[in-house]
N, C-alpha and C. Protein backbone atom coordinates (compact mmCIF):
# COMPACT_ATOMS: atom_id res chain seq x y z
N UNK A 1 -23.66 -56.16 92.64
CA UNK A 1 -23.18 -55.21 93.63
C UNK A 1 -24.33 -54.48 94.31
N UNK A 2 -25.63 -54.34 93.30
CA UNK A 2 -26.45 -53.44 94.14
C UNK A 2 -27.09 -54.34 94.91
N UNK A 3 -27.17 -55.70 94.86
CA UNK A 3 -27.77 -56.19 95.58
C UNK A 3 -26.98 -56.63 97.35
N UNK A 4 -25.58 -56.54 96.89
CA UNK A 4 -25.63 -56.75 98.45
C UNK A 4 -25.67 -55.52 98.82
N UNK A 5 -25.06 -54.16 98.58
CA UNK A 5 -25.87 -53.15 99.09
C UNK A 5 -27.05 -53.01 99.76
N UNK A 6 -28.33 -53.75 99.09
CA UNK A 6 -29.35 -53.71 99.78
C UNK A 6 -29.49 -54.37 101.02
N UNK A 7 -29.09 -55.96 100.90
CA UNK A 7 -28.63 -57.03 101.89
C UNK A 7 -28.37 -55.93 102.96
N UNK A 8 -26.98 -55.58 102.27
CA UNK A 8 -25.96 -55.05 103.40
C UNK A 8 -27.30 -53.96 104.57
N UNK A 9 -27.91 -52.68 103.17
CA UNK A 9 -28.45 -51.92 104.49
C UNK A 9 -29.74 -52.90 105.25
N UNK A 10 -30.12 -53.84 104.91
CA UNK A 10 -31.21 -54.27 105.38
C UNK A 10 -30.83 -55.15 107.14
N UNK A 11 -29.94 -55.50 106.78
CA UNK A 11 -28.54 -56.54 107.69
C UNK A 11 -29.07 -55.19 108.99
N UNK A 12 -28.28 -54.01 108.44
CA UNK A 12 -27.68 -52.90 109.39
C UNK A 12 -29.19 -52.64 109.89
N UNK A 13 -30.41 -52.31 109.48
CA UNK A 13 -31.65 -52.28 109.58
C UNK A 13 -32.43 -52.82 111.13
N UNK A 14 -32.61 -54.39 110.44
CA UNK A 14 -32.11 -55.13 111.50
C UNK A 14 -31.86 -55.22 112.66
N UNK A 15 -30.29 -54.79 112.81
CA UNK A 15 -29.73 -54.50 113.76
C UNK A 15 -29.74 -53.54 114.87
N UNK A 16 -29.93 -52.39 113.81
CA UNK A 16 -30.64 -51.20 114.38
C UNK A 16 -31.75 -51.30 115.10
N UNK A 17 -32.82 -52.01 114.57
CA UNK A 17 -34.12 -51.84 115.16
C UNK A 17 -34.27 -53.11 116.42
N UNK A 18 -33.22 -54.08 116.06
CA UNK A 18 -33.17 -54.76 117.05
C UNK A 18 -32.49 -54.45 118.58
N UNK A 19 -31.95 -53.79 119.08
CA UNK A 19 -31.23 -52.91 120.14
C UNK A 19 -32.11 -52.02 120.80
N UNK A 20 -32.19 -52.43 122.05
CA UNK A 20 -33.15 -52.09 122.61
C UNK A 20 -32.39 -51.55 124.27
N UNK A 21 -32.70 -50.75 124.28
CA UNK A 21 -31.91 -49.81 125.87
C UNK A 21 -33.47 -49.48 127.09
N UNK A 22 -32.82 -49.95 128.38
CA UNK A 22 -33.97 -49.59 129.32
C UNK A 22 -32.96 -49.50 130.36
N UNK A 23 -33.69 -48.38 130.76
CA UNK A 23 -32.82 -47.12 131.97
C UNK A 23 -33.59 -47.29 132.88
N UNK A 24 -32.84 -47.51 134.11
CA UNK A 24 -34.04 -47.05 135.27
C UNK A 24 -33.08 -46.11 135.78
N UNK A 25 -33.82 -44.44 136.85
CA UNK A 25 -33.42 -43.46 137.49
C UNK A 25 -34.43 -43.90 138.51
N UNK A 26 -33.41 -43.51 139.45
CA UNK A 26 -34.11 -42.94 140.94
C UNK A 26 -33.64 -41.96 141.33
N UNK A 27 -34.74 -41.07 142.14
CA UNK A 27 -34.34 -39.72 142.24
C UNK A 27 -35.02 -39.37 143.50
N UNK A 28 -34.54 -39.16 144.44
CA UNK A 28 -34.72 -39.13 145.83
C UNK A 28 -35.50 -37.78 146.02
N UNK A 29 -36.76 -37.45 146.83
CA UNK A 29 -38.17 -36.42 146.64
C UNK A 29 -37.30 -35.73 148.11
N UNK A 30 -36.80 -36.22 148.97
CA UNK A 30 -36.49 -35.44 149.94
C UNK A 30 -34.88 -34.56 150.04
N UNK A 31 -34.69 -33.89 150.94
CA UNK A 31 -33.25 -33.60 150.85
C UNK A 31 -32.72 -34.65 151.78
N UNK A 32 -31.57 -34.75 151.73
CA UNK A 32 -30.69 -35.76 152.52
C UNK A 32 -31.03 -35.82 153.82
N UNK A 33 -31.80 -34.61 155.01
CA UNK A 33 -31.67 -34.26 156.14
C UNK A 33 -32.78 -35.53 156.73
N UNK A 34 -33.52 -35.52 155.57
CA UNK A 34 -35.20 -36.38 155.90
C UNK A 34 -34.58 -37.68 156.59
N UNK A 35 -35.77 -38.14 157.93
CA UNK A 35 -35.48 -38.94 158.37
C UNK A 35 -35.83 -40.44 157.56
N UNK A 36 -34.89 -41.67 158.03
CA UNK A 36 -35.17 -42.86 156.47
C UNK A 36 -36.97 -43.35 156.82
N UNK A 37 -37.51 -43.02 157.73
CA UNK A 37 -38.80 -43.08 157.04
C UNK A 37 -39.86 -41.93 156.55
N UNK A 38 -39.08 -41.22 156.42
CA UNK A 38 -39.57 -40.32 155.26
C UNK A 38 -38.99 -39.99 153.97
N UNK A 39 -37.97 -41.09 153.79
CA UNK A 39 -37.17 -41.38 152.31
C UNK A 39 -38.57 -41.21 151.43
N UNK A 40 -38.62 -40.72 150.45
CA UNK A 40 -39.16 -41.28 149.00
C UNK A 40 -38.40 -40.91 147.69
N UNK A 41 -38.84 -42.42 147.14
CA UNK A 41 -37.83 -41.87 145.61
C UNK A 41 -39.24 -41.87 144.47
N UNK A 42 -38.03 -40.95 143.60
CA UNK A 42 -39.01 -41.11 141.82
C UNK A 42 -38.68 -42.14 141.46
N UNK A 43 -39.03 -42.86 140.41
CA UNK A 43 -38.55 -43.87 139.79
C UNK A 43 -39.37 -43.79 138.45
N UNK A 44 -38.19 -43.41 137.21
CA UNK A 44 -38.57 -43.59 135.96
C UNK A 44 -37.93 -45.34 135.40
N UNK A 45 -38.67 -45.16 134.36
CA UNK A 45 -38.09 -46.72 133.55
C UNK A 45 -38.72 -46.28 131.97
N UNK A 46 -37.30 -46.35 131.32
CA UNK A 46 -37.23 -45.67 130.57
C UNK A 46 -36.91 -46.85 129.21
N UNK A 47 -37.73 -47.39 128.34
CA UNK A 47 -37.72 -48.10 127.53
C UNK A 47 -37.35 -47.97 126.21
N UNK A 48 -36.13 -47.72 125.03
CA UNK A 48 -35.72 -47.16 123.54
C UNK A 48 -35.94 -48.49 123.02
N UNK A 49 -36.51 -48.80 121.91
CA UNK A 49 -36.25 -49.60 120.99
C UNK A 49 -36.12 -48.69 119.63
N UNK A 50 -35.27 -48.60 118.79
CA UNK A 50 -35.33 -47.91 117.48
C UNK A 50 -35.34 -46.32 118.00
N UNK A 51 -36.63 -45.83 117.11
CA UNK A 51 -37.23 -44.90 117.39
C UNK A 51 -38.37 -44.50 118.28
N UNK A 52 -39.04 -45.88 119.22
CA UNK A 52 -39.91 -45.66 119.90
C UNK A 52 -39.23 -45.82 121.04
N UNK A 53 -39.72 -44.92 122.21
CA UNK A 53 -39.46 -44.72 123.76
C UNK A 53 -40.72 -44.37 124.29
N UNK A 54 -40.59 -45.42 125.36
CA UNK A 54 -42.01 -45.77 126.29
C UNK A 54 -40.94 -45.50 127.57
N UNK A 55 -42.02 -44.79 128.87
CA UNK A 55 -41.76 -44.60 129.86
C UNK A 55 -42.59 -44.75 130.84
N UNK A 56 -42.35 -45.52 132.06
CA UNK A 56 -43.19 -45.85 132.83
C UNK A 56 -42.76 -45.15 134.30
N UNK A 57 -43.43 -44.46 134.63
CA UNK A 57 -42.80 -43.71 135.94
C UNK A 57 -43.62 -44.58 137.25
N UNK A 58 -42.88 -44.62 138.37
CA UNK A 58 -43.39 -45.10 139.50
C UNK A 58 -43.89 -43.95 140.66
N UNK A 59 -45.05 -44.12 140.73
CA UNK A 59 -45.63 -43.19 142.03
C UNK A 59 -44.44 -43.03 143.19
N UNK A 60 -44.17 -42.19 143.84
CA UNK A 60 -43.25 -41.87 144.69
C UNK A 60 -43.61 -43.24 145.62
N UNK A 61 -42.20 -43.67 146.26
CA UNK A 61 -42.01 -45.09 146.57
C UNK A 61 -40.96 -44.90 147.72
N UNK A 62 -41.63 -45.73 148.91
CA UNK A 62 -40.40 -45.39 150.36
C UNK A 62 -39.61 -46.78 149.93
N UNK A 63 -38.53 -46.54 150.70
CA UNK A 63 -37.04 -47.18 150.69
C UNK A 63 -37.31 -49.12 150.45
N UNK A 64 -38.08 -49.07 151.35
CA UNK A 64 -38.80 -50.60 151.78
C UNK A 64 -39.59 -50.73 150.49
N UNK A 65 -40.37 -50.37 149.63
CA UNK A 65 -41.46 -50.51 149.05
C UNK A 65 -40.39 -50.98 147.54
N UNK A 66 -38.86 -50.25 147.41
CA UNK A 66 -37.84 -50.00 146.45
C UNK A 66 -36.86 -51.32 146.72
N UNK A 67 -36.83 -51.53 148.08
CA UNK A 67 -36.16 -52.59 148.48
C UNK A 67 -36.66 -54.04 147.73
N UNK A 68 -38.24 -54.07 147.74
CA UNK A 68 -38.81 -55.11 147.50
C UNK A 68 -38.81 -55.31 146.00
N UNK A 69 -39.01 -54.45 145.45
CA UNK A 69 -39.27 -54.40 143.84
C UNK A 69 -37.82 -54.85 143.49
N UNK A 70 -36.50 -54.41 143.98
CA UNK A 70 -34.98 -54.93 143.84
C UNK A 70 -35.18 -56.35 144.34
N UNK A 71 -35.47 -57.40 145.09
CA UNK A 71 -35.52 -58.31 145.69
C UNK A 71 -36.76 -58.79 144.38
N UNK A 72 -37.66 -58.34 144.61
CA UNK A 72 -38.64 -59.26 143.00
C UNK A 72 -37.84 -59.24 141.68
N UNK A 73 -37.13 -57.73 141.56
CA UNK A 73 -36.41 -58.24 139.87
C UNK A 73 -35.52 -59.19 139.86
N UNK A 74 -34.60 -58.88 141.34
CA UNK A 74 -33.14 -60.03 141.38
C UNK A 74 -33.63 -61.70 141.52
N UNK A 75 -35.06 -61.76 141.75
CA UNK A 75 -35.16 -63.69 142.10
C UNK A 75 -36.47 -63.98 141.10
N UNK A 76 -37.29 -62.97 140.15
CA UNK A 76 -38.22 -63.33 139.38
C UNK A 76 -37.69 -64.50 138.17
N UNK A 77 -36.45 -64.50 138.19
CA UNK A 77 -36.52 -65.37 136.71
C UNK A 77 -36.36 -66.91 137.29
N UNK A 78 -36.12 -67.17 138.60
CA UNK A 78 -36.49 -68.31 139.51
C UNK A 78 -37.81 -68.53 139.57
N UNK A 79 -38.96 -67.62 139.37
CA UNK A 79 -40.18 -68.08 139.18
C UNK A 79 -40.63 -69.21 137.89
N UNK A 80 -41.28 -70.06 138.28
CA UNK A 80 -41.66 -70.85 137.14
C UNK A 80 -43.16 -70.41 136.73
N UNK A 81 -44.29 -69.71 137.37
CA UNK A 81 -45.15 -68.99 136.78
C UNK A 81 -45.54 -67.61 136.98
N UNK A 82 -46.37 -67.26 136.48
CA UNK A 82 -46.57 -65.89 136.76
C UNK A 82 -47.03 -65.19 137.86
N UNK A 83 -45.90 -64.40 138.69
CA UNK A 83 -46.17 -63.82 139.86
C UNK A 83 -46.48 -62.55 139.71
N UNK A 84 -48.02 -62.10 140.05
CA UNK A 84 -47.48 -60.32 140.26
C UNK A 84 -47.43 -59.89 141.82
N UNK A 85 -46.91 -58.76 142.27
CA UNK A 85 -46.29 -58.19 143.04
C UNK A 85 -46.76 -56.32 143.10
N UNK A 86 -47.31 -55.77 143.95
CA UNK A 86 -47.84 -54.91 144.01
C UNK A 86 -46.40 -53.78 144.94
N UNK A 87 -46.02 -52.61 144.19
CA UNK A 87 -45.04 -51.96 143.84
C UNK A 87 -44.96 -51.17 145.18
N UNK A 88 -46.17 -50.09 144.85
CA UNK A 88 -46.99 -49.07 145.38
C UNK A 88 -48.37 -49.17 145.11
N UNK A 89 -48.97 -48.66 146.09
CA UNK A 89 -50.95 -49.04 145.86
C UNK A 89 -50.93 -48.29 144.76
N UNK A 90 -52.10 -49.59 143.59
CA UNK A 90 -52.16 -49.24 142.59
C UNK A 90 -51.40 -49.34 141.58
N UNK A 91 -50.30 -49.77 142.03
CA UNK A 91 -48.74 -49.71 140.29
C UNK A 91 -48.25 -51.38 140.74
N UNK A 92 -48.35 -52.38 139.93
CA UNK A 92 -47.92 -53.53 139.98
C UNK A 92 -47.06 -53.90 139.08
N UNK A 93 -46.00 -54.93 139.69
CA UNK A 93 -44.81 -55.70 139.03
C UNK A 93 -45.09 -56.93 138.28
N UNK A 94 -45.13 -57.50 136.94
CA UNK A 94 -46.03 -58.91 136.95
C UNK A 94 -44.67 -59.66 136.17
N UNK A 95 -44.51 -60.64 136.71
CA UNK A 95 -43.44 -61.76 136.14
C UNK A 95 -43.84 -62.68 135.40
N UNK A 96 -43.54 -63.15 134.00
CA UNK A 96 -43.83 -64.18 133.85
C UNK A 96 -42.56 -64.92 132.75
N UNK A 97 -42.09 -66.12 133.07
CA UNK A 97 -40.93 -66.62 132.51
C UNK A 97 -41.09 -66.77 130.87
N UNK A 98 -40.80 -67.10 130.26
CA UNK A 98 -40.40 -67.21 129.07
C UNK A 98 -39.74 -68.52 128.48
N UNK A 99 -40.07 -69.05 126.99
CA UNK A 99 -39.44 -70.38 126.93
C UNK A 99 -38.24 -70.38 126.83
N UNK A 100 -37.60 -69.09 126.20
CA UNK A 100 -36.14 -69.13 125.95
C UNK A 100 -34.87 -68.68 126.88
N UNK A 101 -35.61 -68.46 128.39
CA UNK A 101 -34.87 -68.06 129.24
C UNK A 101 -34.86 -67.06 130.03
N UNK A 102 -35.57 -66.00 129.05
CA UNK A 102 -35.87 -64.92 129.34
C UNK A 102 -36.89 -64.64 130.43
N UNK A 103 -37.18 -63.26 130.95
CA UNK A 103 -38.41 -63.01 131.53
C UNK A 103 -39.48 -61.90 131.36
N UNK A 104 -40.57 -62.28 131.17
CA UNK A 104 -41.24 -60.96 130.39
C UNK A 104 -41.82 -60.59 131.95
N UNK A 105 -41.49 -59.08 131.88
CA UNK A 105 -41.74 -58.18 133.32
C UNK A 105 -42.74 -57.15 132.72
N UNK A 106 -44.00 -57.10 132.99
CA UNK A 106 -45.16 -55.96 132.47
C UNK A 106 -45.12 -55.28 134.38
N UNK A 107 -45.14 -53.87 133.76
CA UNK A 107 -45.12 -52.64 134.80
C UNK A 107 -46.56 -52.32 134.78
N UNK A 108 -47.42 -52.04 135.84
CA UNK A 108 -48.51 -51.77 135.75
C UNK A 108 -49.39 -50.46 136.23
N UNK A 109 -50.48 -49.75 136.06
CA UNK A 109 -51.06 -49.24 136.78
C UNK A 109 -52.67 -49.67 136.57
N UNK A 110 -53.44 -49.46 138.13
CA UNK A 110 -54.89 -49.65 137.79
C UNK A 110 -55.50 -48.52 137.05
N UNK A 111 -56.29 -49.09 135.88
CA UNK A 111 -57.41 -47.99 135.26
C UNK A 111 -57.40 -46.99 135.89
N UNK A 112 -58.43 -47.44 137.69
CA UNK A 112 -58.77 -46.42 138.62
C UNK A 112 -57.97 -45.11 138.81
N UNK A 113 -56.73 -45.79 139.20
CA UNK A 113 -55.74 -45.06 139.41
C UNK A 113 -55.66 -43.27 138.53
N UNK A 114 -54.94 -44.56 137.35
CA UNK A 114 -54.82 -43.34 135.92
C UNK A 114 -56.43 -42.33 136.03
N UNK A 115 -57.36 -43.00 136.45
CA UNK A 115 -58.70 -41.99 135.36
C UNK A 115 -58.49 -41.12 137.00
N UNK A 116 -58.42 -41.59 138.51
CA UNK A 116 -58.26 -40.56 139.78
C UNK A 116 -56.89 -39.27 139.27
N UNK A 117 -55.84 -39.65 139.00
CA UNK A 117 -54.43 -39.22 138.85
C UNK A 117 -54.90 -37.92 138.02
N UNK A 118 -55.28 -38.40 136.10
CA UNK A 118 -55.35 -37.60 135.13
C UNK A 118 -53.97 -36.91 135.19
N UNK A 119 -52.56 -37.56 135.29
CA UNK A 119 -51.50 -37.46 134.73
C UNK A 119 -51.16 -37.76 133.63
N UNK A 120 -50.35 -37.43 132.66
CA UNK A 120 -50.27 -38.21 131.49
C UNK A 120 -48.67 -38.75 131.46
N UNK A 121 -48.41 -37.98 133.03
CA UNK A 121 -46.82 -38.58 132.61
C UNK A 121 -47.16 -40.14 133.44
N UNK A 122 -48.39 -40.74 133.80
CA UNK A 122 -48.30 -41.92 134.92
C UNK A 122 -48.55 -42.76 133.28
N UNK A 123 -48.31 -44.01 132.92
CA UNK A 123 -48.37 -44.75 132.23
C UNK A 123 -49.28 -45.96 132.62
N UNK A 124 -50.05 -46.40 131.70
CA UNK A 124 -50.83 -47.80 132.06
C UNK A 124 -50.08 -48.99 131.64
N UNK A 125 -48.80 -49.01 130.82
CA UNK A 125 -48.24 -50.28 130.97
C UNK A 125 -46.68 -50.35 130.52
N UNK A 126 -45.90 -51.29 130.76
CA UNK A 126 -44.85 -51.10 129.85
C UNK A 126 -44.35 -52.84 130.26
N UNK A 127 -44.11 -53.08 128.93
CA UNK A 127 -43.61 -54.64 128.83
C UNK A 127 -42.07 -54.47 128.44
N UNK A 128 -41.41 -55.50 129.05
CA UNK A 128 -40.21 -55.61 129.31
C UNK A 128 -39.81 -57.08 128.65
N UNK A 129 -38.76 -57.32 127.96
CA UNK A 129 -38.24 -58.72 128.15
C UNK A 129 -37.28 -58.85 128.31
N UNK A 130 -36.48 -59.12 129.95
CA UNK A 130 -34.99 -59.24 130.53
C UNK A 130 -34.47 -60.67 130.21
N UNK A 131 -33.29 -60.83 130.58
CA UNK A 131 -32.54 -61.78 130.43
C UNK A 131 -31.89 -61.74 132.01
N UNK A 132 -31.52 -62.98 132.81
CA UNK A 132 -30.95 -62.79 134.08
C UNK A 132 -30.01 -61.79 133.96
N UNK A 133 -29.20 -61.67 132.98
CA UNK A 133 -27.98 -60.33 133.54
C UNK A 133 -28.73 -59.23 134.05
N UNK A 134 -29.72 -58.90 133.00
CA UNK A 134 -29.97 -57.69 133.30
C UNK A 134 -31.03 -57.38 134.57
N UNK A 135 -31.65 -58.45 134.33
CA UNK A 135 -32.85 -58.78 135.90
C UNK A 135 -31.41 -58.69 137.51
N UNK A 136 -30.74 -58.89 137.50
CA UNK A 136 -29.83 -58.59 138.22
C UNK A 136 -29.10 -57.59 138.33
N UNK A 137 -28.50 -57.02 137.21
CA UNK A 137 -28.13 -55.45 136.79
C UNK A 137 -29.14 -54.73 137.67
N UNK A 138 -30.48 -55.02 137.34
CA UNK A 138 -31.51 -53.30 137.94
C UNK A 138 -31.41 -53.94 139.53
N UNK A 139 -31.43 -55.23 140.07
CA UNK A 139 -31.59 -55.67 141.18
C UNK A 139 -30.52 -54.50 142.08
N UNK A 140 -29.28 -54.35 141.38
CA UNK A 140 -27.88 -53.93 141.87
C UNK A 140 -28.15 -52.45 142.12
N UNK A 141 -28.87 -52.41 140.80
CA UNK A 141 -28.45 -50.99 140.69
C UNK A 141 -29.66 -50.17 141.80
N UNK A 142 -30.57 -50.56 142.00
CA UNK A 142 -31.74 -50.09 142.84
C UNK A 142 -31.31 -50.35 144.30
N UNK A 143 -30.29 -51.28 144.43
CA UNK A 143 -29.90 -51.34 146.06
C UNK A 143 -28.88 -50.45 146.38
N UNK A 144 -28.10 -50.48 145.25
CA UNK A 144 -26.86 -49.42 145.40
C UNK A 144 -27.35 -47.69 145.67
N UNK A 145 -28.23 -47.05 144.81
CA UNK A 145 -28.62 -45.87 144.60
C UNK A 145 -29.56 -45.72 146.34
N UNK A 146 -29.91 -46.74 146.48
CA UNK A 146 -30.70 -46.49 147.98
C UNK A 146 -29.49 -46.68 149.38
N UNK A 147 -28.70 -47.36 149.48
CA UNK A 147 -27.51 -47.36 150.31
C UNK A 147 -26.91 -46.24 150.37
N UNK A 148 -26.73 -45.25 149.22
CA UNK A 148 -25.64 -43.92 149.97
C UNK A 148 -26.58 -43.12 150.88
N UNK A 149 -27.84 -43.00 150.54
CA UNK A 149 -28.75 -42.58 151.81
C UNK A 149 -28.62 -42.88 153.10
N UNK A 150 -28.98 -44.17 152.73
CA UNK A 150 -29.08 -44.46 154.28
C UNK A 150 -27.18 -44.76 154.44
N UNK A 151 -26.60 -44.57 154.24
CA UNK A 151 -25.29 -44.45 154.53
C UNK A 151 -24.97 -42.45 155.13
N UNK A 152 -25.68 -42.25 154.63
CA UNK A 152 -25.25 -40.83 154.68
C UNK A 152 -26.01 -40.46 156.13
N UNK A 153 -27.33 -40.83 156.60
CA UNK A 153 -28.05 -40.82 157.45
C UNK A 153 -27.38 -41.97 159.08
N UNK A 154 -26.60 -42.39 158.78
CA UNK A 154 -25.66 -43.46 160.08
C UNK A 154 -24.64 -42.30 160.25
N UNK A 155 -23.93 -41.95 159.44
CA UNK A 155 -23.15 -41.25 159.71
C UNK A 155 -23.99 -39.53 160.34
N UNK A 156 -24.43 -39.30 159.64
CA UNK A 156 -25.51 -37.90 160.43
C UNK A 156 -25.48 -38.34 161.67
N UNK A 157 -26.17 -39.48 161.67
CA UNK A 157 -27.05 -40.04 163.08
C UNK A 157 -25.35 -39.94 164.17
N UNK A 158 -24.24 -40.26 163.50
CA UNK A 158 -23.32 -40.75 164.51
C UNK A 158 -22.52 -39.51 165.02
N UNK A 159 -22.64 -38.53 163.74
CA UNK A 159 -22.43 -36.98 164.24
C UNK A 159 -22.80 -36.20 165.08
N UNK A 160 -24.41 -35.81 165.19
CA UNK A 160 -25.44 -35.83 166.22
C UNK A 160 -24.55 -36.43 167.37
N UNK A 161 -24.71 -37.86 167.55
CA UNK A 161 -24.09 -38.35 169.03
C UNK A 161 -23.28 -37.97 169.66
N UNK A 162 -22.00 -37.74 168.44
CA UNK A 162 -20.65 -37.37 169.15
C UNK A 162 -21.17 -35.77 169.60
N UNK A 163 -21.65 -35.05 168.71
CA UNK A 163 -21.66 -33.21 169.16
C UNK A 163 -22.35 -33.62 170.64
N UNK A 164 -24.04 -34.81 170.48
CA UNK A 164 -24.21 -34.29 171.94
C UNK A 164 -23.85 -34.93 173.05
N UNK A 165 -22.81 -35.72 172.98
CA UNK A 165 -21.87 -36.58 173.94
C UNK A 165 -20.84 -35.58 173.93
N UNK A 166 -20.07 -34.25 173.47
CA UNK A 166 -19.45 -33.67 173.60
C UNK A 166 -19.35 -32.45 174.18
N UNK A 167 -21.18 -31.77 173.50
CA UNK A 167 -21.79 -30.81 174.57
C UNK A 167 -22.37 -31.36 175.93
N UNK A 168 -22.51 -32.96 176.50
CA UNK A 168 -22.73 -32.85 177.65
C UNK A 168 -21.90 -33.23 178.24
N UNK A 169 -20.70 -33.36 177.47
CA UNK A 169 -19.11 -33.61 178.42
C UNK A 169 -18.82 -32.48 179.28
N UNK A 170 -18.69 -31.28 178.09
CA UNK A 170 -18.30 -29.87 178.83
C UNK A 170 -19.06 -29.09 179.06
């Protein structure tokens, strides 16, 4: 009996330490009013395995620069070797496939960078290993969080028109 006990917690152990959660936030630096080329977002990426959490934050990043990094996660596991991809000057995306399907994604920053910065919240690396769901999941989720902006900014823009198509009616 005591032995599957042990089994048993070692099983649960395991399991535990095997489960692994990665968050990405974006968090928009301007108020809504900003015109879309003066969008910038934060971007954390937020890595749990167990008890260790690694975080890799992205230098403030315009719409286009966010667009692209969504477009590299959603088609990297179509790569057959290792592509890197430069984020924001200085912070790079690096792809490289995997035998089992997977794709190992390392987040980067230059040395230079970090020793100019002397942040400690900027990170020099964080390794990733996705699976297509989820390489598609962040693809989604990084296009979606950038669309109510510029959704919100067509409609501004179409408000504007009507008030001044209305003040030069009357």
């Amino acid at each position: 009996m005591l032995n599957t006990a042990t089994m048993l917690q070692k099983v649960q152990k395991v399991a535990t330490t095997a489960k692994a959660v990665t968050q990405f936030k974006l968090t928009p630096l301007h108020d809504a009013g900003a015109s879309a080329q003066d969008e910038a977002y934060f971007v954390a990426i937020k890595y749990r395995q167990g008890n260790n959490v690694s975080t890799f934050n992205v230098l403030p990043a315009s719409k286009a620069e966010l667009t692209q990094l969504a477009l590299f996660l959603g088609t990297c596991s179509f790569f057959v070797k290792t592509v890197k991809h430069e984020i924001v000057p200085g912070q790079y995306i690096v792809s490289t496939p995997n035998e089992n399907g997977t794709v190992k994604i390392t987040f980067i920053t230059d040395s230079d960078l970090l020793d100019t910065l002397t942040d400690p919240s900027i990170s020099k690396k964080l390794v990733l290993n996705l699976n297509v769901n989820q390489l598609e999941a962040y693809e989604e989720f990084i296009t979606s969080q950038l669309s109510p902006a510029c959704n919100y900014l067509q409609v501004n823009n179409q408000l504007k028109l009507v008030t001044t198509n209305f003040q030069l009616a009357s």
